[in-house]
Protein backbone atom coordinates (compact mmCIF):
# COMPACT_ATOMS: atom_id res chain seq x y z
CA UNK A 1 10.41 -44.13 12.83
CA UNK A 2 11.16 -40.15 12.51
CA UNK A 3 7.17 -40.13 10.76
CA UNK A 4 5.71 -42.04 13.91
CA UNK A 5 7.42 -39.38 16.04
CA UNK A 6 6.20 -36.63 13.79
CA UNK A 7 2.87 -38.23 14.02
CA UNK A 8 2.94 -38.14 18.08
CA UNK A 9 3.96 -34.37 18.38
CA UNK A 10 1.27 -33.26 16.06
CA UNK A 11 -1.78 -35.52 17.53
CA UNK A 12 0.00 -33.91 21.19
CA UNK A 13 -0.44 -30.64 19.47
CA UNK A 14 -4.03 -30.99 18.13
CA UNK A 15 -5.17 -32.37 21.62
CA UNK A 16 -3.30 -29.69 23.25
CA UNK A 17 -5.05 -26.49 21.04
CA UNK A 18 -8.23 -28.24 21.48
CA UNK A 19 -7.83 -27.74 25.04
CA UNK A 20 -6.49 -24.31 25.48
CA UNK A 21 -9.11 -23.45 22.99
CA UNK A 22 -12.11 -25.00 25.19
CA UNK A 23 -10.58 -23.61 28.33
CA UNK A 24 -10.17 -19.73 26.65
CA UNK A 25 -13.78 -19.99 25.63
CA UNK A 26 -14.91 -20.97 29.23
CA UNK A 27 -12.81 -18.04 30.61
CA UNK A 28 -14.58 -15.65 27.84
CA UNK A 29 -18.41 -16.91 28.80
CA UNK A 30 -17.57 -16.71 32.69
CA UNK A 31 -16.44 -12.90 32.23
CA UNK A 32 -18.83 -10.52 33.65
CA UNK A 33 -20.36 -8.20 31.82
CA UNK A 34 -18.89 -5.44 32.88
CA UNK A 35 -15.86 -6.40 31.31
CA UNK A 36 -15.92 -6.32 27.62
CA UNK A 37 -12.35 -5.86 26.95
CA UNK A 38 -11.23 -9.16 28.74
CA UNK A 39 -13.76 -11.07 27.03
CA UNK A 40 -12.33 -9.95 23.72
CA UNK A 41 -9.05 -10.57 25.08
CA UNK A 42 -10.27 -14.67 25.74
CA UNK A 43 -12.10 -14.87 22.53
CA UNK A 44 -9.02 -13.82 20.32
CA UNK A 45 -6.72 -16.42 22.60
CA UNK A 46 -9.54 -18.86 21.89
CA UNK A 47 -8.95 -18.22 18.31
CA UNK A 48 -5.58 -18.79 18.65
CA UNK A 49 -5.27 -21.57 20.26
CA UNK A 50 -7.64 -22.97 17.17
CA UNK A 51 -5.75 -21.43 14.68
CA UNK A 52 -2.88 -23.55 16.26
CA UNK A 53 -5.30 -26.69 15.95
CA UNK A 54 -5.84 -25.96 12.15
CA UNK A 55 -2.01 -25.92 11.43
CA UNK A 56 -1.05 -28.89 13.59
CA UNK A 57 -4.28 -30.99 11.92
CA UNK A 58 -2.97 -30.01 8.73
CA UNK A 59 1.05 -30.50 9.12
CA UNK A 60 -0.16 -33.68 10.73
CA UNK A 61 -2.30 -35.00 7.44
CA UNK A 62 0.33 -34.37 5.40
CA UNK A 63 2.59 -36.82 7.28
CA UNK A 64 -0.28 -39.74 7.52
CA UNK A 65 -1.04 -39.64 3.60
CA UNK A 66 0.20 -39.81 0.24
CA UNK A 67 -1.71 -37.76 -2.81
CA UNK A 68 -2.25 -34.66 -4.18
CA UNK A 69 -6.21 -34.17 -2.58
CA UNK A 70 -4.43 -34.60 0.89
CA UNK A 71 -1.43 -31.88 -0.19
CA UNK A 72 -4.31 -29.53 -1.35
CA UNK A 73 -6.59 -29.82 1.57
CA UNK A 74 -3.78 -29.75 4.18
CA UNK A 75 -2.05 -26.92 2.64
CA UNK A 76 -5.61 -25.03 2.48
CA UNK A 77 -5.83 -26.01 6.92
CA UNK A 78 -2.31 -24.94 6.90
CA UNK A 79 -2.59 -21.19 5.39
CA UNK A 80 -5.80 -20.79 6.97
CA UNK A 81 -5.15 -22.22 10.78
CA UNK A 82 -1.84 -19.97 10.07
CA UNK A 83 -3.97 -16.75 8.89
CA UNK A 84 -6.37 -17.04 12.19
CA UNK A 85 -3.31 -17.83 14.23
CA UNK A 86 -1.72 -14.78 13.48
CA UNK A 87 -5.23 -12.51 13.13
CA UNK A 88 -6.15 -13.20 16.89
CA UNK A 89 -2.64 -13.38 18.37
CA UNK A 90 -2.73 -9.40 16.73
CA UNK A 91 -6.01 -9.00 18.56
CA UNK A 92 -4.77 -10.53 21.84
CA UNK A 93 -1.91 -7.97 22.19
CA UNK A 94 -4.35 -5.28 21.18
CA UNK A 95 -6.96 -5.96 23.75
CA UNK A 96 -4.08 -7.00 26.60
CA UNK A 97 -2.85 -3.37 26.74
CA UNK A 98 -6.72 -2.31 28.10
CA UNK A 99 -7.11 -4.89 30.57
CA UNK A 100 -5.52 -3.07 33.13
CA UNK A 101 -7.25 0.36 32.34
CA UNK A 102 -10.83 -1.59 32.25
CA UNK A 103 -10.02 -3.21 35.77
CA UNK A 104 -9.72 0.25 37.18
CA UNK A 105 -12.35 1.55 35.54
CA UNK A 106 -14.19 -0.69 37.15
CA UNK A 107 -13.59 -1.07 40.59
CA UNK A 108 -15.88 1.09 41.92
């Protein structure tokens, strides 16, 4: 019962990141031009938000199978989804401070 719930959350989770992840790569590609700075700041919360995928995919895996290939593979999703989760969520605060200064740079 408690693995079926598990099992709900993470598939919720995947489907979730997948989304936010499609819908933060939309918002980067419709960014003018003359804003470089916000479309950095969408492309690192896109790689969040897939970072997030990679660790739910993997927690996920490790509750659907038994073996030591699946505790290998998920544990390599796991470290890595939690590796890009962390690098862009960095670069998201980093870019987040400019967006301000870049809109009134350019509101001329």
């Amino acid at each position: 019962m408690l693995g079926s719930n598990l099992n709900f959350i993470f598939v919720f989770l995947v489907i979730a990141s997948g989304v936010f992840y499609f819908y933060f790569k939309t918002r980067q590609f419709r960014t003018r031009q003359v804003f470089p700075i916000r479309k950095k700041m969408y492309a690192s919360m896109a790689g969040s938000s897939l970072g997030g995928l990679l660790v739910s995919f993997g927690c996920n895996q490790i509750i659907l199978f038994d073996g030591l290939a699946t505790y290998v593979i998920a544990a390599i999703f796991i470290l890595f989804g939690a590796y890009v989760l962390v690098f862009n969520y960095k670069a998201y605060k980093h870019y987040r401070s400019f967006v301000d200064e870049e809109t009134a740079l350019n509101e001329n």
